[in-house]
C-alpha atoms as a PDB file:
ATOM      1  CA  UNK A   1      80.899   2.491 215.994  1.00  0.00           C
ATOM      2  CA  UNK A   2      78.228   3.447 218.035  1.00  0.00           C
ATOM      3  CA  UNK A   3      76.497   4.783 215.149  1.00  0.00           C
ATOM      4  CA  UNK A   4      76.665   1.939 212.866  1.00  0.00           C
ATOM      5  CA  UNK A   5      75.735  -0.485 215.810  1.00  0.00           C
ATOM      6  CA  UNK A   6      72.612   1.552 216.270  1.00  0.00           C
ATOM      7  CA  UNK A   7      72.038   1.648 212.283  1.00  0.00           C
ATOM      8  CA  UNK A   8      71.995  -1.939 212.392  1.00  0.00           C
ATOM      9  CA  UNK A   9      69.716  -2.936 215.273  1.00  0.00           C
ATOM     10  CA  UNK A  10      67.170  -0.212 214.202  1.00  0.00           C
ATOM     11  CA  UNK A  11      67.219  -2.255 210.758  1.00  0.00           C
ATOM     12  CA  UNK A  12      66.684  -5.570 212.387  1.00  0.00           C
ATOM     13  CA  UNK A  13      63.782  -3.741 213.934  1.00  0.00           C
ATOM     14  CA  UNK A  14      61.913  -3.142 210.939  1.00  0.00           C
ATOM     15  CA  UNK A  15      63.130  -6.613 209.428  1.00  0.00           C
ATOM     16  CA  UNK A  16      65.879  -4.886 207.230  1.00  0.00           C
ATOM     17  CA  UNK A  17      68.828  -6.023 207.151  1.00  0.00           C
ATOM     18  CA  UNK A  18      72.414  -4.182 206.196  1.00  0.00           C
ATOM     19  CA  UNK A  19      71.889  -5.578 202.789  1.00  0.00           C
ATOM     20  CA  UNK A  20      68.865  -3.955 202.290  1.00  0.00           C
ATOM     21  CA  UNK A  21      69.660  -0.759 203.379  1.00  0.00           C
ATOM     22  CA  UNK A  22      72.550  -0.757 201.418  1.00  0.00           C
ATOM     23  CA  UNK A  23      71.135  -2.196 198.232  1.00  0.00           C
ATOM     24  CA  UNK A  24      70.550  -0.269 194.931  1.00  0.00           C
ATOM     25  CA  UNK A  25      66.911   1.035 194.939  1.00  0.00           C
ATOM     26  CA  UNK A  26      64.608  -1.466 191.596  1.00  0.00           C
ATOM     27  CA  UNK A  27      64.248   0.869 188.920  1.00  0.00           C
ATOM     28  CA  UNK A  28      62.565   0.269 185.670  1.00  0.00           C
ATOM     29  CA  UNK A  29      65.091   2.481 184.133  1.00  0.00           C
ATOM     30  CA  UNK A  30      66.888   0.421 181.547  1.00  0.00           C
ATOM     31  CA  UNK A  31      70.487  -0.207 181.445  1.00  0.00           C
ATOM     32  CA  UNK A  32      72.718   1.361 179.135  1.00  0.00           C
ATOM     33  CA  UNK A  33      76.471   2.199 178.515  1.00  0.00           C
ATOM     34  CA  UNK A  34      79.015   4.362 178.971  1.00  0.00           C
ATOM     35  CA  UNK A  35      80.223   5.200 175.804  1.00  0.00           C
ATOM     36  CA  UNK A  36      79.348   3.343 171.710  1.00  0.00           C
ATOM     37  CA  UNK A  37      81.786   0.928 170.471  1.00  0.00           C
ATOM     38  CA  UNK A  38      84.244   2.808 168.307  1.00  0.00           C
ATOM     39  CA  UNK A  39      83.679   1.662 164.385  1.00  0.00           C
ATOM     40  CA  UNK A  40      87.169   1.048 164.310  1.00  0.00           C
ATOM     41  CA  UNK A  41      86.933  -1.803 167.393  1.00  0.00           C
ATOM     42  CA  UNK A  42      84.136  -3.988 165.919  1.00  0.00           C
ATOM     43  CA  UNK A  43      85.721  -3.272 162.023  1.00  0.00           C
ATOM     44  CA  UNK A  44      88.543  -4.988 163.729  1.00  0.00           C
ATOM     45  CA  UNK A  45      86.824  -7.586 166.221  1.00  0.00           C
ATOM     46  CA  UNK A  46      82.867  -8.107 164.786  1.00  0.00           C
ATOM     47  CA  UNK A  47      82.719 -11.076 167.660  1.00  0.00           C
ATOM     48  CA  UNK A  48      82.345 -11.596 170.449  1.00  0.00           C
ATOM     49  CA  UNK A  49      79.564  -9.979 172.017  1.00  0.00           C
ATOM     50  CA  UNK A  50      81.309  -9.624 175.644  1.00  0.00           C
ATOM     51  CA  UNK A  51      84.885  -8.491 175.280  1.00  0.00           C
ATOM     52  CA  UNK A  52      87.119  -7.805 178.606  1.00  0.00           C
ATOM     53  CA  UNK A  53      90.157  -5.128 178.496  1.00  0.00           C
ATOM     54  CA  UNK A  54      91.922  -6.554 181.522  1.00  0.00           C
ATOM     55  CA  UNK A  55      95.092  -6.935 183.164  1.00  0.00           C
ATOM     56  CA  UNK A  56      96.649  -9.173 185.380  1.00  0.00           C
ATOM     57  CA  UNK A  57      97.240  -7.117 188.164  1.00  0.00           C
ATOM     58  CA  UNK A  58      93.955  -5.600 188.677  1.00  0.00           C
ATOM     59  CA  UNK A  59      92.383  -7.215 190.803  1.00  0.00           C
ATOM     60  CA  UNK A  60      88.785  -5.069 189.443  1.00  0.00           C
ATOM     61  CA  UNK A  61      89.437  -7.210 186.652  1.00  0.00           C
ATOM     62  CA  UNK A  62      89.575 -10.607 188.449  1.00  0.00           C
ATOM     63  CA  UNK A  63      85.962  -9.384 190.263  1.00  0.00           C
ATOM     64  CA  UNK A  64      84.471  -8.960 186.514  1.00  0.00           C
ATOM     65  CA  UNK A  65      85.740 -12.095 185.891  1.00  0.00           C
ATOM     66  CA  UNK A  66      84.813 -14.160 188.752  1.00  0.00           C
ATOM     67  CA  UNK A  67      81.086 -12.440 188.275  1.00  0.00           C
ATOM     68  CA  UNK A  68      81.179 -13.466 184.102  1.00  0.00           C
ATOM     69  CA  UNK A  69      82.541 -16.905 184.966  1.00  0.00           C
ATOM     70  CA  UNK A  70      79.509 -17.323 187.434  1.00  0.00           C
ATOM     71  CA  UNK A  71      76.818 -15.869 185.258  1.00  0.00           C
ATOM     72  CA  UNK A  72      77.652 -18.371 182.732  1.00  0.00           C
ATOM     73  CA  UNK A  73      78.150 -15.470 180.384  1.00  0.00           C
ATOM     74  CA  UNK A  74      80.759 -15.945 177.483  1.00  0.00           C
ATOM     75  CA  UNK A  75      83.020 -13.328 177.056  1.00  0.00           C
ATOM     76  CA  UNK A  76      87.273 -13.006 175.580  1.00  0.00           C
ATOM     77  CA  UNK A  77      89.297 -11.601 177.990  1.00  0.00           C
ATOM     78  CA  UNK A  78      92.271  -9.166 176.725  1.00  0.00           C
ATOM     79  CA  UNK A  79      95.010  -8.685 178.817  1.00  0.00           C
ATOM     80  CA  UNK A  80      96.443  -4.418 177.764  1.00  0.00           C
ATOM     81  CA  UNK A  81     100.157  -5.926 178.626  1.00  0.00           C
ATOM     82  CA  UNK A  82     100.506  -9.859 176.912  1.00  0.00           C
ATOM     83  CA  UNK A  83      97.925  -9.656 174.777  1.00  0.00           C
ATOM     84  CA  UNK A  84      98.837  -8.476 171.061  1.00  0.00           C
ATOM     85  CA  UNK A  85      95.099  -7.598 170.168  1.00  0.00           C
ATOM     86  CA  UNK A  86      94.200  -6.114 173.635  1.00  0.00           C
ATOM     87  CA  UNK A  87      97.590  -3.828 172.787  1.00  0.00           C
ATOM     88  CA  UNK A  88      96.314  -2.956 169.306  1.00  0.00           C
ATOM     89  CA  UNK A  89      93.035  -2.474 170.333  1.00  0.00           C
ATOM     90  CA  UNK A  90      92.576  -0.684 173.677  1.00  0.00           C
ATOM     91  CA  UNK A  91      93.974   2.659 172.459  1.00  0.00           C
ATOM     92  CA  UNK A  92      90.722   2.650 170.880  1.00  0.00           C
ATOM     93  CA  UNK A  93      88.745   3.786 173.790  1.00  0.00           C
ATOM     94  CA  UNK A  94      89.643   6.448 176.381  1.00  0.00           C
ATOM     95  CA  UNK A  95      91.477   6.001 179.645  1.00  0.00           C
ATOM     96  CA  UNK A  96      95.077   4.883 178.442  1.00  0.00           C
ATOM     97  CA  UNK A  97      95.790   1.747 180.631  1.00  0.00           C
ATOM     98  CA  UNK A  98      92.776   2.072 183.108  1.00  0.00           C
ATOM     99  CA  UNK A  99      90.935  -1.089 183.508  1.00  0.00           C
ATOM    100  CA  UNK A 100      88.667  -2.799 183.381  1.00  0.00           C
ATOM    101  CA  UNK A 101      86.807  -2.024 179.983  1.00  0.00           C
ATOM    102  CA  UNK A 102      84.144  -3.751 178.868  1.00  0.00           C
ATOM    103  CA  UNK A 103      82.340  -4.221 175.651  1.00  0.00           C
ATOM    104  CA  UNK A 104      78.905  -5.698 175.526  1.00  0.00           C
ATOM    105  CA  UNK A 105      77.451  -5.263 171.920  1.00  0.00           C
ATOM    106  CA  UNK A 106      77.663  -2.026 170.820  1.00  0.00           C
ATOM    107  CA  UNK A 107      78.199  -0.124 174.538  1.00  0.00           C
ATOM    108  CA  UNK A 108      81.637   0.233 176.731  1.00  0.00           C
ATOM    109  CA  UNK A 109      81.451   0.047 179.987  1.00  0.00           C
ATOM    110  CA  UNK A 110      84.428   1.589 182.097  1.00  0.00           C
ATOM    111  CA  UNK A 111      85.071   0.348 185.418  1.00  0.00           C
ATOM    112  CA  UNK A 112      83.896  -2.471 187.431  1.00  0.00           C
ATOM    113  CA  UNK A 113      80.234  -2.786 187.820  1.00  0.00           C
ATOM    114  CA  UNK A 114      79.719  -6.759 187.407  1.00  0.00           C
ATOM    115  CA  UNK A 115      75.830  -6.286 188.324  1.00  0.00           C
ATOM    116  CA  UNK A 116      75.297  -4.150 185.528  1.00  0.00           C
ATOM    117  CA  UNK A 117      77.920  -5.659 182.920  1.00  0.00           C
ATOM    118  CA  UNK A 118      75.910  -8.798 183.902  1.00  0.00           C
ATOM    119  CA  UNK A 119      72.553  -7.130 182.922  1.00  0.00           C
ATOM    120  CA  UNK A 120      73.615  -5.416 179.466  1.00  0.00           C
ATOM    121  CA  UNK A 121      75.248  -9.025 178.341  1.00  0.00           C
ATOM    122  CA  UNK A 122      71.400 -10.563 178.985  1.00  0.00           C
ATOM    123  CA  UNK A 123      69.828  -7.979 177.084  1.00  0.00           C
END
């Protein structure tokens, strides 16, 4: 505790705050995916661009979506358990039932990383 409090006051020192410090560093590396799209998945589903494996109990899931919702960016959300197509069609990628899974255009992304997901479905 003592550690953290002295962290933060030698951050307000310097102007910094906790945010800063704990931000990811600007890199002019671009942002890619994981994995490609199977040929399989978009012979199946050619549209849209943003496509969301989720399930209603992951609460990972809800964060992508809240983060989607409030980037304005269209997307179709699949639930892996009521969802016929998000049945079919997750199989396709690897991981089983772990969620979420994203597709932006031709790249997966596995996990929940809103900031980037956010970033490839500008591009």
């Amino acid at each position: 505790m003592r550690v953290a409090l002295a962290l933060l006051l030698g951050l307000s020192s310097m102007g910094l705050t906790a945010q800063d410090f704990f931000a990811s560093p600007q890199t002019d590396t671009p942002i890619v995916a994981d994995d490609p799209v199977p040929a399989a998945f978009r012979e199946r589903l050619h549209e849209p661009k943003v496509v969301l494996f989720s399930a209603s109990w992951c609460d990972y899931c809800k964060l992508v979506q809240r983060q989607l919702d409030a980037a304005n960016i269209a997307y179709l959300n699949l639930d892996i358990e009521t969802d016929p197509l998000g049945k079919e069609l997750r199989p396709l990628f690897p991981g089983g039932d772990f969620v979420p899974v994203t597709i932006i255009g031709d790249g997966v992304i596995y996990g929940a990383d809103p900031n980037r997901i956010i970033a490839l479905a500008r591009q």
